[in-house]
C-alpha atoms as a PDB file:
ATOM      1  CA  UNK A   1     -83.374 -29.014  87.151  1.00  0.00           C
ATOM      2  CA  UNK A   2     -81.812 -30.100  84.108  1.00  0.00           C
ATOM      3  CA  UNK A   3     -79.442 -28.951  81.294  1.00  0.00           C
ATOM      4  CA  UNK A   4     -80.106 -27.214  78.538  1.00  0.00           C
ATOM      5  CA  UNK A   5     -77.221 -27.259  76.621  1.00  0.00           C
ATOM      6  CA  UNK A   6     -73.765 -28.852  76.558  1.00  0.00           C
ATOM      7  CA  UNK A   7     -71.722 -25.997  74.754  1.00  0.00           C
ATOM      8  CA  UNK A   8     -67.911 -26.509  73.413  1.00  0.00           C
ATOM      9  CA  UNK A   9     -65.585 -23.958  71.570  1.00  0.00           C
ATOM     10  CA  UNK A  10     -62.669 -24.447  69.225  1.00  0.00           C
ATOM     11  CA  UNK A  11     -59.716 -22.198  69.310  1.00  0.00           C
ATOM     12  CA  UNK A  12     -60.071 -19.353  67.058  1.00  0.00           C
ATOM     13  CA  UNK A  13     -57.655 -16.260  66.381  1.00  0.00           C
ATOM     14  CA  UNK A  14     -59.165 -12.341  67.322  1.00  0.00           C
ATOM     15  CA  UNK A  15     -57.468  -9.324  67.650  1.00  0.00           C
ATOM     16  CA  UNK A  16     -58.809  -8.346  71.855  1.00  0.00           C
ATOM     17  CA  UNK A  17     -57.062 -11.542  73.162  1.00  0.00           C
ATOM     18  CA  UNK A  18     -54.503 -11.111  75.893  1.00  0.00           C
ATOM     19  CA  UNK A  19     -53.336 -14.696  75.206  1.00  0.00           C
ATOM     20  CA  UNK A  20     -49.372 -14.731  73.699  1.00  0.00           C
ATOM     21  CA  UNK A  21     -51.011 -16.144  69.918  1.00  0.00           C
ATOM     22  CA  UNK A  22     -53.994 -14.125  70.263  1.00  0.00           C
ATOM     23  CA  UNK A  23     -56.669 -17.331  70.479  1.00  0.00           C
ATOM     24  CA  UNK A  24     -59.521 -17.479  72.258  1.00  0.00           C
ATOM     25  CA  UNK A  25     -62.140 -20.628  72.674  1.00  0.00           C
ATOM     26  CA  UNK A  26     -64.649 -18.277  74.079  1.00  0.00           C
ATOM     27  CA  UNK A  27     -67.191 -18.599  71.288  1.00  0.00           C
ATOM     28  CA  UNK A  28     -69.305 -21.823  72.388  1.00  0.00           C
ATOM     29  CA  UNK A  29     -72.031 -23.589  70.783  1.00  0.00           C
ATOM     30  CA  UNK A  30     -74.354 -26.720  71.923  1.00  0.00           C
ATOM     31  CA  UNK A  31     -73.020 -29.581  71.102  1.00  0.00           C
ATOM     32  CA  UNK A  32     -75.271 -32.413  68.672  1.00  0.00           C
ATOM     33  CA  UNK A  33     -74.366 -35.576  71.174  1.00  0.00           C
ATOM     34  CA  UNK A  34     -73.068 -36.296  74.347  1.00  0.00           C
ATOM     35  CA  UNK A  35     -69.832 -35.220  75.501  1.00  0.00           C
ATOM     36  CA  UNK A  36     -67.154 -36.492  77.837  1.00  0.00           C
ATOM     37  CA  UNK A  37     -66.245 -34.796  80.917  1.00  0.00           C
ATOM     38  CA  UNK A  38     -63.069 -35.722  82.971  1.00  0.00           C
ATOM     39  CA  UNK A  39     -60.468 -33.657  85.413  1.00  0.00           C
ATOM     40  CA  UNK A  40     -57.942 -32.101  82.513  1.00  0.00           C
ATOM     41  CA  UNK A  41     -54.910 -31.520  84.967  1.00  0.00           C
ATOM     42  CA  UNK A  42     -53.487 -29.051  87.175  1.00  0.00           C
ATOM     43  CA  UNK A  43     -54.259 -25.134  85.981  1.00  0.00           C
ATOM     44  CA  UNK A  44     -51.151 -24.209  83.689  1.00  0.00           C
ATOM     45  CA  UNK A  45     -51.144 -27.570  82.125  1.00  0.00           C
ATOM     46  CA  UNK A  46     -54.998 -28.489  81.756  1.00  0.00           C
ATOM     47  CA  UNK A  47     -57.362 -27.117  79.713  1.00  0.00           C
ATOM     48  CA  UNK A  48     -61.242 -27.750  79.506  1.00  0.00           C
ATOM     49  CA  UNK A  49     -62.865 -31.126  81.584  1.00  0.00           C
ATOM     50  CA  UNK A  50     -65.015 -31.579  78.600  1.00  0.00           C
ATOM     51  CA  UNK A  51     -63.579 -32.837  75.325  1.00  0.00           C
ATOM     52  CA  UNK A  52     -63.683 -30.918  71.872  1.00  0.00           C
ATOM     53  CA  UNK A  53     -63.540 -27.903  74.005  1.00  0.00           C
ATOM     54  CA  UNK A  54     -60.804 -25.472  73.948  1.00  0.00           C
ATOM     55  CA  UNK A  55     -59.006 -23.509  76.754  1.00  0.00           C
ATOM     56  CA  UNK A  56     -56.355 -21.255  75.027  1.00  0.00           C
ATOM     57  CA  UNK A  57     -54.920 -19.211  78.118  1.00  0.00           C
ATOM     58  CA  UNK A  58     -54.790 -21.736  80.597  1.00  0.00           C
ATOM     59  CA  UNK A  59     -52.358 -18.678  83.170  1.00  0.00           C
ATOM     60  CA  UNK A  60     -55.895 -17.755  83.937  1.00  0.00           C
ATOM     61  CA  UNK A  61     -58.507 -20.656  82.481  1.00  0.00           C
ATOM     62  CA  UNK A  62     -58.727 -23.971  82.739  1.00  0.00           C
ATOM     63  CA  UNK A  63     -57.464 -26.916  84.893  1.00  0.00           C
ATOM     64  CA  UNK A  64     -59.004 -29.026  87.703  1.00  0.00           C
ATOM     65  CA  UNK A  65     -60.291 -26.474  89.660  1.00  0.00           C
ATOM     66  CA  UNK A  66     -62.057 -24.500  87.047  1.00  0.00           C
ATOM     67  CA  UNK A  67     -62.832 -27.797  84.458  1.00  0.00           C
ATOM     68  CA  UNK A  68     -66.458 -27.048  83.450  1.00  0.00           C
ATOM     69  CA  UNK A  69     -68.453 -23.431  84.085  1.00  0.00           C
ATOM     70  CA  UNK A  70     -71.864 -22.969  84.044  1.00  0.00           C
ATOM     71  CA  UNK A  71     -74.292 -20.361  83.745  1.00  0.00           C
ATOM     72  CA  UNK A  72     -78.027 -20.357  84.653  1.00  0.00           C
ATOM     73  CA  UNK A  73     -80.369 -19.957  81.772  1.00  0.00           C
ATOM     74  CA  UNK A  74     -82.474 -17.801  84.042  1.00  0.00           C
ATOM     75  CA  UNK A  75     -79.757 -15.612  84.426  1.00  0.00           C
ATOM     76  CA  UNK A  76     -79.096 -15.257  80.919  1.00  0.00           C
ATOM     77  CA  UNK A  77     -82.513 -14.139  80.122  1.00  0.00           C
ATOM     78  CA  UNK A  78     -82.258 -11.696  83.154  1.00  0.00           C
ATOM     79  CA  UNK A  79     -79.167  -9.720  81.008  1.00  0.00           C
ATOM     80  CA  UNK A  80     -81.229 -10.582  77.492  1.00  0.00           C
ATOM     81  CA  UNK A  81     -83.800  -7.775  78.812  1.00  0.00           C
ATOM     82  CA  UNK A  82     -81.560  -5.518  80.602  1.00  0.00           C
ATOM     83  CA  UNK A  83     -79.358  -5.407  77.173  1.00  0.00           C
ATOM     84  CA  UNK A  84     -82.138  -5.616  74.960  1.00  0.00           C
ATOM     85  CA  UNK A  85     -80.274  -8.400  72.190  1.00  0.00           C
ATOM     86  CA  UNK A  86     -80.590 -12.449  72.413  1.00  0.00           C
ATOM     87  CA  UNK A  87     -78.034 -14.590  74.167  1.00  0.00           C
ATOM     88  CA  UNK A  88     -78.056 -17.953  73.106  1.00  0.00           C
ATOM     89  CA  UNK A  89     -76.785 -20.725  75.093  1.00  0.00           C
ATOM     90  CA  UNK A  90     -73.036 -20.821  75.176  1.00  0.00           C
ATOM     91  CA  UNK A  91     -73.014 -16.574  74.609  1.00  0.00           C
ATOM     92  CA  UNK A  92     -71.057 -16.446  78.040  1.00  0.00           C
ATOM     93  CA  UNK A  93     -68.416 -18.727  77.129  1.00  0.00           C
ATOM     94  CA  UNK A  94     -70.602 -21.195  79.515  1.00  0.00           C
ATOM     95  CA  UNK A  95     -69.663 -25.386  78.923  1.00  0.00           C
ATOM     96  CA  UNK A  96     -73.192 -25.905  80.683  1.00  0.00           C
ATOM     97  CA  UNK A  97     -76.652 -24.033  80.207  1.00  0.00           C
ATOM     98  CA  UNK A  98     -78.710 -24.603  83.077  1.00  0.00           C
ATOM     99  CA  UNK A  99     -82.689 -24.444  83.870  1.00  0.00           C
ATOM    100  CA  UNK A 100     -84.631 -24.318  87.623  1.00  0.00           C
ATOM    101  CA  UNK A 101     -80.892 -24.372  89.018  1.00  0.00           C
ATOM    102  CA  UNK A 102     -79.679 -20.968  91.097  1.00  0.00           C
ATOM    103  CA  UNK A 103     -76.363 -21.544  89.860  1.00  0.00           C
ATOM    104  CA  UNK A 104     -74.588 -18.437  91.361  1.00  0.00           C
ATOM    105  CA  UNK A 105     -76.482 -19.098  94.488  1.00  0.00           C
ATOM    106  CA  UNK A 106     -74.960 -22.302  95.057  1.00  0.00           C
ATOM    107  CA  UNK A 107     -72.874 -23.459  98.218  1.00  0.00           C
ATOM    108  CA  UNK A 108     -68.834 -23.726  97.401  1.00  0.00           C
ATOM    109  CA  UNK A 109     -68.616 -27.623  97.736  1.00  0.00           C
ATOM    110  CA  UNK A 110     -71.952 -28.458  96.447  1.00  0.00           C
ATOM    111  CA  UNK A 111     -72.229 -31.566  94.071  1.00  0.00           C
ATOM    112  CA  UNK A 112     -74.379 -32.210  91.397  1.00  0.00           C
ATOM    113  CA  UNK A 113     -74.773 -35.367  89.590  1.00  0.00           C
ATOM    114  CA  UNK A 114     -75.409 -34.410  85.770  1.00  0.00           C
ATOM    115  CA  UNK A 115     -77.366 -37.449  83.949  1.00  0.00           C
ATOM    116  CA  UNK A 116     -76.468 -40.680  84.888  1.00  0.00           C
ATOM    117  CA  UNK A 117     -72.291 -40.588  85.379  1.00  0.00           C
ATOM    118  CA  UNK A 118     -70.939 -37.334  86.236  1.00  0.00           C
ATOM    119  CA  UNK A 119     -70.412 -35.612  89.364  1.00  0.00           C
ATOM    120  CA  UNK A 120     -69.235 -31.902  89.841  1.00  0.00           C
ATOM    121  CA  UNK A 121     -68.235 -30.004  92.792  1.00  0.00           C
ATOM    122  CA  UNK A 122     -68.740 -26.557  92.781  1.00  0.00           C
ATOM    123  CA  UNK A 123     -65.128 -24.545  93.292  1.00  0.00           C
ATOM    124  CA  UNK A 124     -65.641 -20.791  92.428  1.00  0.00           C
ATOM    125  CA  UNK A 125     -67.175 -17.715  90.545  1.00  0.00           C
ATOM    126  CA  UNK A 126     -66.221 -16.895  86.787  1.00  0.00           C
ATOM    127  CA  UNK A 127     -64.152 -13.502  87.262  1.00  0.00           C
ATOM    128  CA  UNK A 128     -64.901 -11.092  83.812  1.00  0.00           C
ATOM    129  CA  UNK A 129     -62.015 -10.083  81.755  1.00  0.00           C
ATOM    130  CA  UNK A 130     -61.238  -8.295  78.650  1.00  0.00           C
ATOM    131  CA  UNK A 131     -62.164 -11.333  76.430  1.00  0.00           C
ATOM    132  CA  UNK A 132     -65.335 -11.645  77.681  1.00  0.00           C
ATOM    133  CA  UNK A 133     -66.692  -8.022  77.485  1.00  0.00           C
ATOM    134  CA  UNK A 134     -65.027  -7.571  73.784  1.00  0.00           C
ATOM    135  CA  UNK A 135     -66.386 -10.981  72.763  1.00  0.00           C
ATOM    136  CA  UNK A 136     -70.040  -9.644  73.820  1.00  0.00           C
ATOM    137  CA  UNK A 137     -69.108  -5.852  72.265  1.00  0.00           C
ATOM    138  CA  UNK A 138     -70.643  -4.410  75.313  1.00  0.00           C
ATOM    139  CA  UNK A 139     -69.125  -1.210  76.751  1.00  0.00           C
ATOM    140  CA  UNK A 140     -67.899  -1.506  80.531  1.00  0.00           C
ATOM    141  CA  UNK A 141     -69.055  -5.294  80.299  1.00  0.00           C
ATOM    142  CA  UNK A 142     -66.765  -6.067  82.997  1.00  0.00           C
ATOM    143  CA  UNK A 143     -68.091  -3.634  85.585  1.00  0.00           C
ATOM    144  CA  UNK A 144     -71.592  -4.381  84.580  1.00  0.00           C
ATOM    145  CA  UNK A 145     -70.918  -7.827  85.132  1.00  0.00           C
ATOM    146  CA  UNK A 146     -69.165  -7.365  87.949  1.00  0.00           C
ATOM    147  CA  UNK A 147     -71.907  -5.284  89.918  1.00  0.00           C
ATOM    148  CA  UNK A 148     -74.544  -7.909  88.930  1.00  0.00           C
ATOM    149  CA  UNK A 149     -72.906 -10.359  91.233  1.00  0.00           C
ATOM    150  CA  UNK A 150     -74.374 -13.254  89.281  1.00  0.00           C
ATOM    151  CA  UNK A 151     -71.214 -14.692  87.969  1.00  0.00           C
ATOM    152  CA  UNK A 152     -72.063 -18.595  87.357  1.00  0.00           C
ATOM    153  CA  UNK A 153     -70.072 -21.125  88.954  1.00  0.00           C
ATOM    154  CA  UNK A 154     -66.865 -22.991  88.070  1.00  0.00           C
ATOM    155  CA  UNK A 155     -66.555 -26.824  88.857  1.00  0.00           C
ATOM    156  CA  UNK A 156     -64.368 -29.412  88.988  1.00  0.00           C
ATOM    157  CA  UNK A 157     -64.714 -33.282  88.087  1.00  0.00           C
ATOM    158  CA  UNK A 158     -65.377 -35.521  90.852  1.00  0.00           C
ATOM    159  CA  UNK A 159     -66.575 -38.452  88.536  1.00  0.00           C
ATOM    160  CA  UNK A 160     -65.953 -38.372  85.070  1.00  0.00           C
ATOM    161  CA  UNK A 161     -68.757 -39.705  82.414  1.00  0.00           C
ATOM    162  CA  UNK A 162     -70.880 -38.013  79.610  1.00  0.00           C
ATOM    163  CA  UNK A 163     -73.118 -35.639  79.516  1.00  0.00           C
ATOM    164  CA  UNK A 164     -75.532 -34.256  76.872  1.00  0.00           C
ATOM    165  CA  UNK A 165     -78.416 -31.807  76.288  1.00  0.00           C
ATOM    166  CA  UNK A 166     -82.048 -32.749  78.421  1.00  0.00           C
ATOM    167  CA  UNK A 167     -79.700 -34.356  81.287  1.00  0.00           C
ATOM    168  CA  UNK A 168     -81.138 -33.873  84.879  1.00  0.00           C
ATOM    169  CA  UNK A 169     -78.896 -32.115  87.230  1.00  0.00           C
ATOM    170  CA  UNK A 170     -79.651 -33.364  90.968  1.00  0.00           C
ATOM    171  CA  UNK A 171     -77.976 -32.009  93.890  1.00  0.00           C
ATOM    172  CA  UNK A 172     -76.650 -34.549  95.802  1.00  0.00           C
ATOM    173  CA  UNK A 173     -74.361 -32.805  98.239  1.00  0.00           C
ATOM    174  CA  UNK A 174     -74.860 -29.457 100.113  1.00  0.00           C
ATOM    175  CA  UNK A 175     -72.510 -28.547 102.405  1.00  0.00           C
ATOM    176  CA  UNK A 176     -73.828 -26.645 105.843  1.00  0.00           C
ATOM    177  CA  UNK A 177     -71.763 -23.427 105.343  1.00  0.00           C
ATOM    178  CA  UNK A 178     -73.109 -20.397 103.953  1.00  0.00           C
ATOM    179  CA  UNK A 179     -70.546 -19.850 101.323  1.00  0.00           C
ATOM    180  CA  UNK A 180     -72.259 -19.371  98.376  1.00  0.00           C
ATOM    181  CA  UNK A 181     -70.720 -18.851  94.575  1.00  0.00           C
ATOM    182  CA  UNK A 182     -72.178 -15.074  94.738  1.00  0.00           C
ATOM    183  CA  UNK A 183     -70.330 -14.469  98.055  1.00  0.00           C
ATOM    184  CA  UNK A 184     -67.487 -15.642  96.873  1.00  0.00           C
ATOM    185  CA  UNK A 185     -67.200 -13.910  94.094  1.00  0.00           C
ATOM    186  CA  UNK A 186     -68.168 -10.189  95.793  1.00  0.00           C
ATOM    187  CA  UNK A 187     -65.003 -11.108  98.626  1.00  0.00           C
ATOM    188  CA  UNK A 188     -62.835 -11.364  95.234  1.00  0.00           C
ATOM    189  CA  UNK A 189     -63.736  -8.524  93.442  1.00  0.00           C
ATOM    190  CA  UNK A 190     -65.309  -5.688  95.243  1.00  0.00           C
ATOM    191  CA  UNK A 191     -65.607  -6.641  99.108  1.00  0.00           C
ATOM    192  CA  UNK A 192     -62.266  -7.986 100.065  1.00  0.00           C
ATOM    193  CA  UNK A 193     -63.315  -7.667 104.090  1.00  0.00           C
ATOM    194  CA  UNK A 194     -65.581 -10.968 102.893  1.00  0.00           C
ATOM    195  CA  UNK A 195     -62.727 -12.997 102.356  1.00  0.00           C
ATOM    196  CA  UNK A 196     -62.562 -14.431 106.399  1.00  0.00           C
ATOM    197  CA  UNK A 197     -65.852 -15.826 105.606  1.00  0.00           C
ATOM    198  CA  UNK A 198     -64.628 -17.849 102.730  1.00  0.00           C
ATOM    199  CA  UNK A 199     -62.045 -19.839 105.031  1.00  0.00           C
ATOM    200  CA  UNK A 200     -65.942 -22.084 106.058  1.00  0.00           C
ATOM    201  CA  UNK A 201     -65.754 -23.895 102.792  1.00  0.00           C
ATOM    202  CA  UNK A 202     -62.055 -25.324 103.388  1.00  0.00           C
ATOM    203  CA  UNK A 203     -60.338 -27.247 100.800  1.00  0.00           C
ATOM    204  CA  UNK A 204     -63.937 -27.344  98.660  1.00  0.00           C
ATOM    205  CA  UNK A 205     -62.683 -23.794  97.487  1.00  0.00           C
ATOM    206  CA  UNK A 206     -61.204 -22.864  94.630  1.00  0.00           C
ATOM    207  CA  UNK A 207     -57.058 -22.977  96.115  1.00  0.00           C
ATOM    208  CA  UNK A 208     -56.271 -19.588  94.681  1.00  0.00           C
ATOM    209  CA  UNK A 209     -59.620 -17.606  96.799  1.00  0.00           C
ATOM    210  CA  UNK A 210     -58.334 -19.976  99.838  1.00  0.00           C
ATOM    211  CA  UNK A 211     -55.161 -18.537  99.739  1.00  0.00           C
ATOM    212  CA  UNK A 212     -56.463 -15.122  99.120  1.00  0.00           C
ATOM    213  CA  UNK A 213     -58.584 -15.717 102.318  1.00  0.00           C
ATOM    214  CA  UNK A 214     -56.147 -16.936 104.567  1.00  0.00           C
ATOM    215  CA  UNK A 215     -53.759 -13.749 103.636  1.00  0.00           C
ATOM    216  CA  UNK A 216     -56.671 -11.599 104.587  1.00  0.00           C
ATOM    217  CA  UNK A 217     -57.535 -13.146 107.533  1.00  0.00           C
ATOM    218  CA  UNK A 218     -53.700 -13.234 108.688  1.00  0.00           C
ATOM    219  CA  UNK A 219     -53.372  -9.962 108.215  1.00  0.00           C
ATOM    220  CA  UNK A 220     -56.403  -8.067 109.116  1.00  0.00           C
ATOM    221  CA  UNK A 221     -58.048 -10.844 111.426  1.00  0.00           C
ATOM    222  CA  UNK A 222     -61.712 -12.794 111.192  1.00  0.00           C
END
């Protein structure tokens, strides 16, 4: 398991942004070197955990709990041959390209150690918006992506460090819940009567699907 790529985007102005000054940092490409990776700050006030990287809406993006996302190589070649055009590393917006590593298959609270320094824990799914579908200029992106349940995982920083290109990514925590990135992301999106199950990762989840979950569950029951 190792990474491909280390990808980072600058702000850039485009006309299918909800964001108030109509910038998006979407557009990511590999970076040459290595690149620091630290906890940016709360959501609302932090941006991107890895530096020369660019989080313009940070109401939905950004922030400790959602500092680095990555996306499985693998499962960017899956949606190369269903949409018959190249994706290069980075086309998803992804900070890390990954290979041998079921990223959206991952437990919530899993840590990987990325080269020698950094540490990530595993928080969340990436949820599609209107960026992301007009930044790919695919029709119904959204609920294409959405039905493919593959979404790649956020993480937060656990131990900041650098990280670059050929790194190996080791998993060095798996926690013994079943609560896995994909699940998580279906109870958010299109199965809301998943969201009891979330409530067995605890505080490793991302705090907005926790609170989501415990609403459910007070409401409806487990």
């Amino acid at each position: 398991m190792k990474l491909l790529s280390v990808n980072t985007g600058r702000a850039r102005r485009v006309p299918y942004t909800d964001q108030p000054q109509g910038l998006t940092g979407i557009d990511k490409r590999p970076a040459d070197g290595p690149v620091r990776v630290a906890a940016p700050g709360p959501k609302g006030l932090g941006g991107s955990g890895l530096a020369g990287d660019d989080v313009c809406d940070t109401r939905h993006h950004g922030g400790d709990d959602q500092a680095v996302y990555a996306m499985a190589r693998e499962d960017l070649d899956d949606w190369e041959r269903e949409l018959g055009r190249p994706l290069p590393n980075g086309s998803f917006g992804e900070n890390l390209t990954t290979a041998g590593l079921d990223v959206s298959g991952a437990r919530i609270g899993e840590r990987w150690r990325v080269g020698p320094e950094v540490v990530l824990e595993v928080t969340c799914g990436r949820i599609p918006c209107r960026t992301f579908q007009e930044h790919l200029g695919e029709k119904q992106w959204v609920r294409r992506f959405t039905r493919k349940g593959a979404p790649g995982a956020y993480l937060r920083v656990v131990e900041p460090g650098e990280i670059r290109a050929g790194d190996a990514v080791e998993i060095v925590h798996r926690p013994d819940h079943e609560v896995t990135v994909a699940l998580q992301f279906r109870a958010v999106t299109t199965e809301r009567e998943l969201l009891p199950r979330l409530l067995a990762a605890g505080a490793a989840l991302h705090p907005e699907s926790l609170e989501a979950a415990r609403a459910y569950a007070d409401r409806y029951g487990t």
